[in-house]
C-alpha atoms as a PDB file:
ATOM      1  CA  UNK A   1      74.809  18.215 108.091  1.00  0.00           C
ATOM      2  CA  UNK A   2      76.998  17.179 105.409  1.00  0.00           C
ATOM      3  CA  UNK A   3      80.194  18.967 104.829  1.00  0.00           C
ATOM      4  CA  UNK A   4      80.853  19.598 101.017  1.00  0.00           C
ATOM      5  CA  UNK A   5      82.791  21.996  98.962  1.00  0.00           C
ATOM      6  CA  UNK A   6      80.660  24.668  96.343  1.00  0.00           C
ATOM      7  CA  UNK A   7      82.249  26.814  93.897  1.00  0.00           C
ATOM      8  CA  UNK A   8      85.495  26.219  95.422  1.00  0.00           C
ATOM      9  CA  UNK A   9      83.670  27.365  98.787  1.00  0.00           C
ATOM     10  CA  UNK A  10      83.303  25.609 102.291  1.00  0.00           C
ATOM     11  CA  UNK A  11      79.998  24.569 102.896  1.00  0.00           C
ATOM     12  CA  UNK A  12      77.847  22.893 104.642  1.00  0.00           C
ATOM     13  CA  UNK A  13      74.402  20.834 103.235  1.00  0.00           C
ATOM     14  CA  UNK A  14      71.724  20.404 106.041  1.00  0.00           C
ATOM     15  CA  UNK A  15      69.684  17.002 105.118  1.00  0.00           C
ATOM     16  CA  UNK A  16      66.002  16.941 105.586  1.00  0.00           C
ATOM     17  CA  UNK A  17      64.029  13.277 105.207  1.00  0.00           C
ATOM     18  CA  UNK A  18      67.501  11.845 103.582  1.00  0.00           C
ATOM     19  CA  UNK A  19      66.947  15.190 100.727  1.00  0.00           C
ATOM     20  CA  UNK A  20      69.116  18.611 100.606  1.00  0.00           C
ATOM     21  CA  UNK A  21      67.275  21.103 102.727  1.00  0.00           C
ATOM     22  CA  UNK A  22      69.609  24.289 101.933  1.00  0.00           C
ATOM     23  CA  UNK A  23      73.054  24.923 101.636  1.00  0.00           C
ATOM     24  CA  UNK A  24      75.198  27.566 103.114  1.00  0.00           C
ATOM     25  CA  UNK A  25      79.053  28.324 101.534  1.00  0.00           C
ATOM     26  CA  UNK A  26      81.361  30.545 103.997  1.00  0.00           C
ATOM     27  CA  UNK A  27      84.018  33.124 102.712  1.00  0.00           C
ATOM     28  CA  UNK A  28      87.067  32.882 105.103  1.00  0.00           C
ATOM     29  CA  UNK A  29      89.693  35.430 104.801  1.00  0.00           C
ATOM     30  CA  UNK A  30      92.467  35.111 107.566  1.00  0.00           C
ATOM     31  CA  UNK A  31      90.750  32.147 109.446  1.00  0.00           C
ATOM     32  CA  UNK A  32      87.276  34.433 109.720  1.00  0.00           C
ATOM     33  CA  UNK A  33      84.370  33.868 108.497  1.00  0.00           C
ATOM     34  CA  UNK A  34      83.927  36.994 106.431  1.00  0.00           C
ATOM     35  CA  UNK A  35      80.448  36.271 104.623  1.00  0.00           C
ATOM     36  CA  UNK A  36      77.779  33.228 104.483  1.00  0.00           C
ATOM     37  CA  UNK A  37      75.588  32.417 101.625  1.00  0.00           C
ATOM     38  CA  UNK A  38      72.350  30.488 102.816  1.00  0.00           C
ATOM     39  CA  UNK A  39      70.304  28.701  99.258  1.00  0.00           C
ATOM     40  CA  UNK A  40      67.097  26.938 100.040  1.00  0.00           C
ATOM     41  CA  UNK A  41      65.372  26.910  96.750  1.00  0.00           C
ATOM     42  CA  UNK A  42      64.406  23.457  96.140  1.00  0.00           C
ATOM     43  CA  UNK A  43      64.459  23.463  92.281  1.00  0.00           C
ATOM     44  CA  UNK A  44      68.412  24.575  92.618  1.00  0.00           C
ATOM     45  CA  UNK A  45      68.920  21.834  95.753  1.00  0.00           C
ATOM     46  CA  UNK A  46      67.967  19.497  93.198  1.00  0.00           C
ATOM     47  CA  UNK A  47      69.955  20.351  90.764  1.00  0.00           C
ATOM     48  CA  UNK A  48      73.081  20.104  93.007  1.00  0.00           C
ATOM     49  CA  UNK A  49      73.588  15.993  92.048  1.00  0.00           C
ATOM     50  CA  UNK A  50      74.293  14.704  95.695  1.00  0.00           C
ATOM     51  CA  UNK A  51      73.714  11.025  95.332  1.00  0.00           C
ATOM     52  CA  UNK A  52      71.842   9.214  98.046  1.00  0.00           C
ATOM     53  CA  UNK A  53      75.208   7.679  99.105  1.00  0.00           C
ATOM     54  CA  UNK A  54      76.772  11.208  99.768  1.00  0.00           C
ATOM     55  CA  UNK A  55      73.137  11.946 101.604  1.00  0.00           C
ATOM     56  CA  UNK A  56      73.375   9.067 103.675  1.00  0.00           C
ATOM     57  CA  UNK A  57      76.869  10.206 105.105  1.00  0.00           C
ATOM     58  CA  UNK A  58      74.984  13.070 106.623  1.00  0.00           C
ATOM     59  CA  UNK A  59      75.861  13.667 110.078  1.00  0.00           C
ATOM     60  CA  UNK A  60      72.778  14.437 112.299  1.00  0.00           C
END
């Protein structure tokens, strides 16, 4: 898993074969979690720019 911020969201990247498997942003309102988004469209995993660097840092 590799911790990253999306659309000014916390999230967290889950790394599959060193490559973004999905992605999943939380909403927190007063320390809850309030809703999750879950993305595992590979096109739009792509298009999200990690470098292999950031990839790498992935903590398993």
């Amino acid at each position: 898993m590799l911790q990253v911020v999306a659309n000014g969201q916390p999230a967290v990247v889950s790394v599959v074969k060193g490559r973004p498997g999905s992605i999943m942003t939380f909403t927190i309102v007063e320390d809850r979690i309030v809703e999750l988004h879950i993305l595992a469209d590979p096109e739009r995993m792509a298009a999200l720019g990690l470098t292999e660097e950031e990839l790498a840092r992935a903590e398993y």
